[in-house]
PDB file of N, CA and C in Angstrom:
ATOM      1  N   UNK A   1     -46.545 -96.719  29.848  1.00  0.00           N
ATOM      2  CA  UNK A   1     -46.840 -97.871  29.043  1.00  0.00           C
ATOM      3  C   UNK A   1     -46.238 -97.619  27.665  1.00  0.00           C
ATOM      4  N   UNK A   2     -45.410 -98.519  27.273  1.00  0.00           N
ATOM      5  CA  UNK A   2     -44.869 -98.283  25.670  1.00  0.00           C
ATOM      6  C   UNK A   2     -45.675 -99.507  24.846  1.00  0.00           C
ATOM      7  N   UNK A   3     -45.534 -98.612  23.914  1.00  0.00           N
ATOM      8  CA  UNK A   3     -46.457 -99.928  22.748  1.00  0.00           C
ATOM      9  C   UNK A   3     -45.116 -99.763  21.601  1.00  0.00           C
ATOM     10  N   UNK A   4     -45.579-101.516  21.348  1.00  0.00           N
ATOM     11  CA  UNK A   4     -44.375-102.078  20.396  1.00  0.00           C
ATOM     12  C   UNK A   4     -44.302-101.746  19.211  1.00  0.00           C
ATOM     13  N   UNK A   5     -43.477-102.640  18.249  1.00  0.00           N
ATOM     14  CA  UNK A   5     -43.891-102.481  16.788  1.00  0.00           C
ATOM     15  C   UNK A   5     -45.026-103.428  16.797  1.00  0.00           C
ATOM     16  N   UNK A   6     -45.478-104.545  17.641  1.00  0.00           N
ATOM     17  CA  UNK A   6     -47.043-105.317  17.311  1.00  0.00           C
ATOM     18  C   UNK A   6     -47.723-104.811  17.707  1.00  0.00           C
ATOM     19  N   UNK A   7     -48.500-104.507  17.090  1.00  0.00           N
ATOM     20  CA  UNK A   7     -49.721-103.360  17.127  1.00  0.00           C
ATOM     21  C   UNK A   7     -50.722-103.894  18.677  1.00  0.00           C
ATOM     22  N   UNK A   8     -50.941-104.811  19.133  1.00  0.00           N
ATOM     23  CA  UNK A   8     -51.476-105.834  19.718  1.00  0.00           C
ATOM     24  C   UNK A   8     -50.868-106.519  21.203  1.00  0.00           C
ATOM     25  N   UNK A   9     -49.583-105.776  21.408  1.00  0.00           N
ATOM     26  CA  UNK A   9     -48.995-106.218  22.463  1.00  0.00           C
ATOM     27  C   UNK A   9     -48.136-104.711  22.927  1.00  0.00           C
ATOM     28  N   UNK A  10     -48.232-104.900  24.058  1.00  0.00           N
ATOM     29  CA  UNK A  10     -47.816-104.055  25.090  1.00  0.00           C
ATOM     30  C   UNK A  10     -46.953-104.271  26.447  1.00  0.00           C
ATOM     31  N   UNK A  11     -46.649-103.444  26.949  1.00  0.00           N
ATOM     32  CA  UNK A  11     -45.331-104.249  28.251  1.00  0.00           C
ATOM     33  C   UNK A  11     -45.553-102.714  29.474  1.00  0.00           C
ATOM     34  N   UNK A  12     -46.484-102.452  30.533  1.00  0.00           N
ATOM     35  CA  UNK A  12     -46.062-101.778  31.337  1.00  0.00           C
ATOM     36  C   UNK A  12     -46.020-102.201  32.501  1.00  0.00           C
ATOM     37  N   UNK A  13     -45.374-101.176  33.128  1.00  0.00           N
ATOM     38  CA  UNK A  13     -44.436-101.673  34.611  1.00  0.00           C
ATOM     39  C   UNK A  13     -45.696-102.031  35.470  1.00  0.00           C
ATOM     40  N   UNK A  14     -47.046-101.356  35.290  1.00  0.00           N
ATOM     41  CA  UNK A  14     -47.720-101.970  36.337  1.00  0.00           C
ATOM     42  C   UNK A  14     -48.625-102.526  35.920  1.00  0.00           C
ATOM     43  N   UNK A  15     -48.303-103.748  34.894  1.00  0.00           N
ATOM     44  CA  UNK A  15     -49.521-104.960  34.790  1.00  0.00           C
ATOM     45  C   UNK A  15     -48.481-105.965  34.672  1.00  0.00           C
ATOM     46  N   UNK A  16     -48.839-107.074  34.957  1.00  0.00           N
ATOM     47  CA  UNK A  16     -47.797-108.076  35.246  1.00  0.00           C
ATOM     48  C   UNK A  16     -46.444-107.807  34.742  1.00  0.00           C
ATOM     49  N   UNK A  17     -45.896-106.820  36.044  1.00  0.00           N
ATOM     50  CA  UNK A  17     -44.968-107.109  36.394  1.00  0.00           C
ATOM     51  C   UNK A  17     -43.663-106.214  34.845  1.00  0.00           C
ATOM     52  N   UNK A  18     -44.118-105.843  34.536  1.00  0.00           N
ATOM     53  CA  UNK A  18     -44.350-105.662  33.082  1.00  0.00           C
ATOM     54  C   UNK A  18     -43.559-106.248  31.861  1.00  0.00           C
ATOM     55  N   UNK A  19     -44.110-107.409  32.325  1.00  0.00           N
ATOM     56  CA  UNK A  19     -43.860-108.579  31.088  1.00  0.00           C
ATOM     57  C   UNK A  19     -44.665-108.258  29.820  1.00  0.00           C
ATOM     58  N   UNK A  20     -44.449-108.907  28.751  1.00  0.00           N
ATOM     59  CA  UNK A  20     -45.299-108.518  27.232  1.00  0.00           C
ATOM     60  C   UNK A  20     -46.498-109.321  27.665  1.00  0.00           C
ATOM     61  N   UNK A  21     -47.919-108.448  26.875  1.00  0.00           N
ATOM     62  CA  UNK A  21     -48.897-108.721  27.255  1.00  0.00           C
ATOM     63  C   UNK A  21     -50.109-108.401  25.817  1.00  0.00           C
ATOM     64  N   UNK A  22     -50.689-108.730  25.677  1.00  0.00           N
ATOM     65  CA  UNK A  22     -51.853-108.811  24.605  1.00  0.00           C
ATOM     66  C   UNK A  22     -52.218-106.966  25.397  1.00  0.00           C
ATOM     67  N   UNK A  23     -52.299-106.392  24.262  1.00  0.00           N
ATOM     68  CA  UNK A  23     -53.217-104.575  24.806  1.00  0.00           C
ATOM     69  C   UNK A  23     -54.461-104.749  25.369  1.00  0.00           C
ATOM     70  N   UNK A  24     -54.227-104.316  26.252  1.00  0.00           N
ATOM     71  CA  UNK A  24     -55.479-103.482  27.226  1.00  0.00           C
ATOM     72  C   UNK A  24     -55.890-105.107  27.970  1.00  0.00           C
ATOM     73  N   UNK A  25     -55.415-106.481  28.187  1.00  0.00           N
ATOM     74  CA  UNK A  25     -55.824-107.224  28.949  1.00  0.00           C
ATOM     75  C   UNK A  25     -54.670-107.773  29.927  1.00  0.00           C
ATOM     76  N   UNK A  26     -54.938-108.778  30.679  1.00  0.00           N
ATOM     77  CA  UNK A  26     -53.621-108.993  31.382  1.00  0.00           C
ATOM     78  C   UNK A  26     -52.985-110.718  30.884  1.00  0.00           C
ATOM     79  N   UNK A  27     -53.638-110.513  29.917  1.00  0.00           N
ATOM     80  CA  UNK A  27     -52.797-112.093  29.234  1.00  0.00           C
ATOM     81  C   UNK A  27     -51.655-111.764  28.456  1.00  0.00           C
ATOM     82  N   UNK A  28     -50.437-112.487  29.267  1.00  0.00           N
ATOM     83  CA  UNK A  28     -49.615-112.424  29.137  1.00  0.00           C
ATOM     84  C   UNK A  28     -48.552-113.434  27.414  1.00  0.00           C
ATOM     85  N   UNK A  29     -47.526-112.843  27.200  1.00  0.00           N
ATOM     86  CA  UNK A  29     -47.245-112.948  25.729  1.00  0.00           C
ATOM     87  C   UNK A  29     -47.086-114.514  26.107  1.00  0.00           C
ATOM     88  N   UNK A  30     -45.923-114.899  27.145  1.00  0.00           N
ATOM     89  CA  UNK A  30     -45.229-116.417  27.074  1.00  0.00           C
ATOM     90  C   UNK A  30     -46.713-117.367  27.749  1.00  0.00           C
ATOM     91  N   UNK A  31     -47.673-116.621  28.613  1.00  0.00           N
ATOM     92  CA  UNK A  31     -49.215-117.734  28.255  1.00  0.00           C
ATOM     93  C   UNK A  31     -49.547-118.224  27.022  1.00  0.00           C
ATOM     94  N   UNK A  32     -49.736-117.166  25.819  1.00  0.00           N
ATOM     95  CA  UNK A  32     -49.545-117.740  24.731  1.00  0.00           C
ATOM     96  C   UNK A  32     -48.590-118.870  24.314  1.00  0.00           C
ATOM     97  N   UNK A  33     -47.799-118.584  24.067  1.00  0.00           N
ATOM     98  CA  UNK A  33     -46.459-118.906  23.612  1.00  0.00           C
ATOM     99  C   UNK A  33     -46.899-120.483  24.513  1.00  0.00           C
ATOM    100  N   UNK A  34     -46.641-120.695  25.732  1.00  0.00           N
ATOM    101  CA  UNK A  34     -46.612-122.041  26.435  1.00  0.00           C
ATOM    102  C   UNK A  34     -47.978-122.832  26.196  1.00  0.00           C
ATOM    103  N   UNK A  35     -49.619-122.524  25.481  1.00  0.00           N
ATOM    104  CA  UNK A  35     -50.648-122.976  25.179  1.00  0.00           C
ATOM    105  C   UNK A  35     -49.796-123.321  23.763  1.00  0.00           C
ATOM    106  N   UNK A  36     -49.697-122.650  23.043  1.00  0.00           N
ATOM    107  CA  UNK A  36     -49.147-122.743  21.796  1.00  0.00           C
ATOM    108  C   UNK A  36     -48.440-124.225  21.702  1.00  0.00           C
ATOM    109  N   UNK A  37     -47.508-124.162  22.219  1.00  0.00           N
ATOM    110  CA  UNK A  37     -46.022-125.224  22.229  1.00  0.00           C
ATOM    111  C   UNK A  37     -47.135-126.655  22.843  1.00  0.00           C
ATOM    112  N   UNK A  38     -48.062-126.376  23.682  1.00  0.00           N
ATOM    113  CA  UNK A  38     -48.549-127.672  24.023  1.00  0.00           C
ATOM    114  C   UNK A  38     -49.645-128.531  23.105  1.00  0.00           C
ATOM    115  N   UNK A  39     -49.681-127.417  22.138  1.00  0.00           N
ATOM    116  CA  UNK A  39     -50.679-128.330  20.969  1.00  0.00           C
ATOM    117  C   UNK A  39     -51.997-127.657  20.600  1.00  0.00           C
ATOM    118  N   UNK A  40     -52.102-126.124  21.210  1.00  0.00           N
ATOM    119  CA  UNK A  40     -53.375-125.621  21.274  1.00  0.00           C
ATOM    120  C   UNK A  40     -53.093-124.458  19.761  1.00  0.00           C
ATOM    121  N   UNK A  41     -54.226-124.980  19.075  1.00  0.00           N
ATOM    122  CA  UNK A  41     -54.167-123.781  17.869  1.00  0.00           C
ATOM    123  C   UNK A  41     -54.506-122.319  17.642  1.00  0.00           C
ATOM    124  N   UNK A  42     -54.942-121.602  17.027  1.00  0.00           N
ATOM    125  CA  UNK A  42     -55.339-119.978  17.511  1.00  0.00           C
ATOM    126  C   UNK A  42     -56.456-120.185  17.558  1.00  0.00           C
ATOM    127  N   UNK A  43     -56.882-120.929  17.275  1.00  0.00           N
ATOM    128  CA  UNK A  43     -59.074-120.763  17.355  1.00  0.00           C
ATOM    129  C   UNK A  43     -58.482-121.203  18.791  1.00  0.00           C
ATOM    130  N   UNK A  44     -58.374-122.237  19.143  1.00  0.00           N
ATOM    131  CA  UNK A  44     -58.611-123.096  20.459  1.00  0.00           C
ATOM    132  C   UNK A  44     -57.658-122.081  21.626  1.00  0.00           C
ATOM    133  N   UNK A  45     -56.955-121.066  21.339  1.00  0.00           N
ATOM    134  CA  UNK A  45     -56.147-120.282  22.068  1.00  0.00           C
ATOM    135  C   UNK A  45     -57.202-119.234  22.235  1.00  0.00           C
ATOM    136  N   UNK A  46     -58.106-118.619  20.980  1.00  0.00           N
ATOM    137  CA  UNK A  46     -59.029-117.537  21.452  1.00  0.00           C
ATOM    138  C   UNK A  46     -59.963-117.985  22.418  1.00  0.00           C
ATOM    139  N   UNK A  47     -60.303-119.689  22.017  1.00  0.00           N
ATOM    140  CA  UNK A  47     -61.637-119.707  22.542  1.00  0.00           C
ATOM    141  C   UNK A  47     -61.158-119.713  24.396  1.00  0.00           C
ATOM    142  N   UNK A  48     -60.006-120.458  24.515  1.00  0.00           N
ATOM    143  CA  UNK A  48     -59.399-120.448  26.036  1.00  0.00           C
ATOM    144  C   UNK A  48     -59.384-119.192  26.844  1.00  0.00           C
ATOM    145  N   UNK A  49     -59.199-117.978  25.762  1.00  0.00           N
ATOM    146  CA  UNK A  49     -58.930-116.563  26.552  1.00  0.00           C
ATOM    147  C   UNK A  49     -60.085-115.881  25.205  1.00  0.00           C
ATOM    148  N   UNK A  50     -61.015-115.766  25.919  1.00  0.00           N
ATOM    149  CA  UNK A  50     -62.050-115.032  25.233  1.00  0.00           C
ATOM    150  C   UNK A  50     -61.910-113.669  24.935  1.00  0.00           C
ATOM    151  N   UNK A  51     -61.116-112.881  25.919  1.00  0.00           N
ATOM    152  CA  UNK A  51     -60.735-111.626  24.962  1.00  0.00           C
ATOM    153  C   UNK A  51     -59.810-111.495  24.062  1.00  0.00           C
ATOM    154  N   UNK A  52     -59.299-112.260  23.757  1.00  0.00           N
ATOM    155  CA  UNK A  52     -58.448-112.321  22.762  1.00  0.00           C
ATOM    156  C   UNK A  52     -58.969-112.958  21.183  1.00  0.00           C
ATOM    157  N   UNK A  53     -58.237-111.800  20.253  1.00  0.00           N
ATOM    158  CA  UNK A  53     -58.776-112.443  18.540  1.00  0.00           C
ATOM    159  C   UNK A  53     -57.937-113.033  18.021  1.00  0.00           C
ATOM    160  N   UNK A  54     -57.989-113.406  17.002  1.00  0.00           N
ATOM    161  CA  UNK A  54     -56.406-114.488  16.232  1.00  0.00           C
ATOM    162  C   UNK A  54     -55.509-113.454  16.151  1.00  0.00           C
ATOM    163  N   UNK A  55     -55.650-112.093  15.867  1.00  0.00           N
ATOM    164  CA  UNK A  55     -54.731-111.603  15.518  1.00  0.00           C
ATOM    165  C   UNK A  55     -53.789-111.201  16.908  1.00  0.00           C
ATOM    166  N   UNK A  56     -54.505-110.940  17.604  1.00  0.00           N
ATOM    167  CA  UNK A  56     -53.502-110.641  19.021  1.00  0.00           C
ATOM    168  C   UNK A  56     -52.959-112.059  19.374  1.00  0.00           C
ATOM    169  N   UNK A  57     -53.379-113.177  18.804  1.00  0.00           N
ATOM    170  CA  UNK A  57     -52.654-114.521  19.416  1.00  0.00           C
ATOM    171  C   UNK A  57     -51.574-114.337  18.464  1.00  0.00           C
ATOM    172  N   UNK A  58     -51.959-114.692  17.074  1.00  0.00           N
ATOM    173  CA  UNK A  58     -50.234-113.788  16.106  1.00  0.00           C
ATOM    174  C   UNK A  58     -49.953-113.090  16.217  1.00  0.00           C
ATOM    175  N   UNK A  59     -49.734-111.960  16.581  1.00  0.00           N
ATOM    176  CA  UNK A  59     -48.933-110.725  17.036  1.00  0.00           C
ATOM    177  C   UNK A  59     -48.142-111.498  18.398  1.00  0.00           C
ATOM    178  N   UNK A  60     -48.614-112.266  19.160  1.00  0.00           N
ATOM    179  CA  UNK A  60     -48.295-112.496  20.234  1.00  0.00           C
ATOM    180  C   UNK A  60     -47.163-113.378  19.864  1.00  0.00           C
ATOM    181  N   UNK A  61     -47.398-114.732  19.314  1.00  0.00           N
ATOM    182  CA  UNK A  61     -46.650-115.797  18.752  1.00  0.00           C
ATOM    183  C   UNK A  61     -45.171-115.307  18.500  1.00  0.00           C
ATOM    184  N   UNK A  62     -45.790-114.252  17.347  1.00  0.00           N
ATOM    185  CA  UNK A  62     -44.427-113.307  16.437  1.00  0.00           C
ATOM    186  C   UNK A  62     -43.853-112.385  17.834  1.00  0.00           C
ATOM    187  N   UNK A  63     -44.356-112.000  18.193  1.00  0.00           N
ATOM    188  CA  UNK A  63     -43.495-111.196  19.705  1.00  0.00           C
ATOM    189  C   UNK A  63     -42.936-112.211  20.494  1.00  0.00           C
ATOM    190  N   UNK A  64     -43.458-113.180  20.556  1.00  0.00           N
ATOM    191  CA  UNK A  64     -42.499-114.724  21.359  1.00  0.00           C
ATOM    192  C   UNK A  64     -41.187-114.898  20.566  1.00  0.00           C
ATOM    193  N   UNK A  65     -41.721-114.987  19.755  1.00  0.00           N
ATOM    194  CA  UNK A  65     -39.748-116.012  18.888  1.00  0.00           C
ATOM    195  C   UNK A  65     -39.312-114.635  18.290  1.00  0.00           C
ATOM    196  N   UNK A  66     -39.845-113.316  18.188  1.00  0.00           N
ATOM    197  CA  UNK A  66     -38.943-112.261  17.993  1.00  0.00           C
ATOM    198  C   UNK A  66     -38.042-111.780  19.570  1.00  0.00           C
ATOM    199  N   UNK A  67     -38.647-112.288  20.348  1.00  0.00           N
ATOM    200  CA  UNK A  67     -38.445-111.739  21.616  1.00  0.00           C
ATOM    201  C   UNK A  67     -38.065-113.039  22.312  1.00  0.00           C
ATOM    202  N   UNK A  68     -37.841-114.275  22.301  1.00  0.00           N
ATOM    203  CA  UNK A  68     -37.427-115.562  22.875  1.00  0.00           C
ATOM    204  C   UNK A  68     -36.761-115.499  24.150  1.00  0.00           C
ATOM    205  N   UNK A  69     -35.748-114.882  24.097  1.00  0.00           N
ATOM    206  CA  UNK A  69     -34.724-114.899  25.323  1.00  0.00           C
ATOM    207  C   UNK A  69     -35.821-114.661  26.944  1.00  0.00           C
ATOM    208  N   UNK A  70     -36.043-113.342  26.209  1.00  0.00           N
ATOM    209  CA  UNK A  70     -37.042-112.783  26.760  1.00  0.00           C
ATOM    210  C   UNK A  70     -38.028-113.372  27.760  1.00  0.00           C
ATOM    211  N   UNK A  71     -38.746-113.642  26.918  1.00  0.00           N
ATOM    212  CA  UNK A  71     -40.136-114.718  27.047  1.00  0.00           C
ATOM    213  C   UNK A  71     -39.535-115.725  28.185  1.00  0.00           C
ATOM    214  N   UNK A  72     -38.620-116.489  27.350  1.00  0.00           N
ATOM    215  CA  UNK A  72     -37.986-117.574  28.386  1.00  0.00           C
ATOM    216  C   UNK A  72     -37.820-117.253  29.846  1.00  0.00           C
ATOM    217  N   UNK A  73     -36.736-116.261  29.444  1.00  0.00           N
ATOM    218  CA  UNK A  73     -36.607-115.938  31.242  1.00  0.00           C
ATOM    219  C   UNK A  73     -38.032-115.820  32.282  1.00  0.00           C
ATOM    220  N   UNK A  74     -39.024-114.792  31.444  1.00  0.00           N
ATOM    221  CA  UNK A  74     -40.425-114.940  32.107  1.00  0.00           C
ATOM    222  C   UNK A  74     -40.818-116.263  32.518  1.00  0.00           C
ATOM    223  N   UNK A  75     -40.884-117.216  31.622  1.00  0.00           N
ATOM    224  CA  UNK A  75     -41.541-118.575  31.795  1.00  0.00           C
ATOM    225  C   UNK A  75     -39.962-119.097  33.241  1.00  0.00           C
ATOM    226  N   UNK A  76     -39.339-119.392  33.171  1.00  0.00           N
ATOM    227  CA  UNK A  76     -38.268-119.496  34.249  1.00  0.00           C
ATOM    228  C   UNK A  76     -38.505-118.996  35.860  1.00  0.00           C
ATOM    229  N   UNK A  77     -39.281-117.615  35.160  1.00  0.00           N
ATOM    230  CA  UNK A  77     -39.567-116.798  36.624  1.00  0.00           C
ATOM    231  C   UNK A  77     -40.276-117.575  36.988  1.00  0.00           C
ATOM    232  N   UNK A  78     -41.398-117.773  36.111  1.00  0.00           N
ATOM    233  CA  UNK A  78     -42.463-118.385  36.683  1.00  0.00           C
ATOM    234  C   UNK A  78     -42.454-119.261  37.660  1.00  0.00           C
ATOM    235  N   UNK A  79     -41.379-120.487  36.663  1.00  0.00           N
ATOM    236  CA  UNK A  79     -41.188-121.732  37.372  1.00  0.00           C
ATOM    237  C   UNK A  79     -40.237-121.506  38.646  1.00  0.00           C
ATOM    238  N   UNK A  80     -39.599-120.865  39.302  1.00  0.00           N
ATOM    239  CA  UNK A  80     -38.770-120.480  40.083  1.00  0.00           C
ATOM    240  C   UNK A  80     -39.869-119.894  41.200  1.00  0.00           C
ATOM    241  N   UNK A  81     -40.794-119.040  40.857  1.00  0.00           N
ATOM    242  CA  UNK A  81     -41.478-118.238  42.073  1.00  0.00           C
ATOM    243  C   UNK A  81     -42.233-120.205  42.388  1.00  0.00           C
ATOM    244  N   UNK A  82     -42.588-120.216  41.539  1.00  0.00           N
ATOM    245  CA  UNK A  82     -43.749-121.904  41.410  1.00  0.00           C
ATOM    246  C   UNK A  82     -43.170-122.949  42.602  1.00  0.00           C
ATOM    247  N   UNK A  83     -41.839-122.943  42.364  1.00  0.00           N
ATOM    248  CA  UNK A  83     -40.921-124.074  43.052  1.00  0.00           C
ATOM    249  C   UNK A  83     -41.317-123.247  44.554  1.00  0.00           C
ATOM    250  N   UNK A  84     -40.389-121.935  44.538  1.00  0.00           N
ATOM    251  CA  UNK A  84     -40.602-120.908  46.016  1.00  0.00           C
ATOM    252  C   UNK A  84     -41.915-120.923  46.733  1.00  0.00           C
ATOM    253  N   UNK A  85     -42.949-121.017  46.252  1.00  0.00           N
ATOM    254  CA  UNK A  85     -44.309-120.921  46.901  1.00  0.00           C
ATOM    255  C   UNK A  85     -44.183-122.996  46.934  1.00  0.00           C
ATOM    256  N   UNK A  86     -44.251-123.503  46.605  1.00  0.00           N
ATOM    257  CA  UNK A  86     -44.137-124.775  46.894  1.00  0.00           C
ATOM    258  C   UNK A  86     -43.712-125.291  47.890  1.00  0.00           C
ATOM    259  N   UNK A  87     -41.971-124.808  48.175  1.00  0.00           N
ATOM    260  CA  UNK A  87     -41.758-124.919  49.226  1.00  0.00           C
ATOM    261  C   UNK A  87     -41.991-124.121  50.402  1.00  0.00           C
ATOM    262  N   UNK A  88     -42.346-122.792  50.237  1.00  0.00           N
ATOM    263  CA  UNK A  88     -43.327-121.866  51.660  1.00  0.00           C
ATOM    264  C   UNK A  88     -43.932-123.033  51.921  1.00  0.00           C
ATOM    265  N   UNK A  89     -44.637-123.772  51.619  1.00  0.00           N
ATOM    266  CA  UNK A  89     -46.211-124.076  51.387  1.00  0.00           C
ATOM    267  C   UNK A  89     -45.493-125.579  52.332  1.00  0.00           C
ATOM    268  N   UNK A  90     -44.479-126.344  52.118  1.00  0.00           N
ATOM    269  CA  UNK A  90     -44.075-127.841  52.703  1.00  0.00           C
ATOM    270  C   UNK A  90     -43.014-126.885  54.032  1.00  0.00           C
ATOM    271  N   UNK A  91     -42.549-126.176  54.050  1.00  0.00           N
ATOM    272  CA  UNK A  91     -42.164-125.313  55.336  1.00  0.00           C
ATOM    273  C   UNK A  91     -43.446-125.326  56.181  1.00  0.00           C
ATOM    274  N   UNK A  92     -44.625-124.883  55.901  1.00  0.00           N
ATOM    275  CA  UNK A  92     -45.354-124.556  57.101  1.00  0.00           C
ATOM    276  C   UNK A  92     -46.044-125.639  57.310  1.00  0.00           C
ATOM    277  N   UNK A  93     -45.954-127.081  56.624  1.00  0.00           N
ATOM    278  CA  UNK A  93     -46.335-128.045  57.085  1.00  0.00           C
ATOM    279  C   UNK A  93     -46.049-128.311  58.859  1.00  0.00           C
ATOM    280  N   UNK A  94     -47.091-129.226  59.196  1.00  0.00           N
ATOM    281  CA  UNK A  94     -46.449-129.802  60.822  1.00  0.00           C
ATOM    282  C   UNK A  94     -45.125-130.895  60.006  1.00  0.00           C
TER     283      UNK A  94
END
């Protein structure tokens, strides 16, 4: 497990996948980042993920747009595995 320059975020190979992640939980940096962009503020981001404090939601934010490319591709994966299980899912239809 390596820890960053944000005191508050972390990335190892065996917690998701090891995408950036808030320390010691499994909420992930671009979860933030995508609550964020939809209109949700840091109170309303802690209160959504209760282990989390404002400051790990800013540390997080600032690890998003320091780290963008990044992040993106994660959120991409996402949507890519999302589409893949979608269609498993209309494949095993009758």
């Amino acid at each position: 497990m390596s820890k960053l320059d944000y005191r508050n975020i972390e990335k190892d190979s065996a917690r998701c996948g090891g995408q950036a992640v808030v320390a010691k939980t499994r909420i992930r940096v671009a979860t933030i980042l995508v609550a964020y962009r939809q209109g949700m503020g840091v109170e309303e981001i802690v209160q959504q993920y209760p282990p989390l404090s404002p400051a790990d939601v800013h540390d997080s934010l600032a690890y998003a747009y320091d780290h963008i490319d990044e992040i993106e591709s994660d959120l991409a994966n996402d949507d890519e595995a999302a589409v893949k299980a979608r269609h498993a899912g209309d494949a095993s239809a009758p």
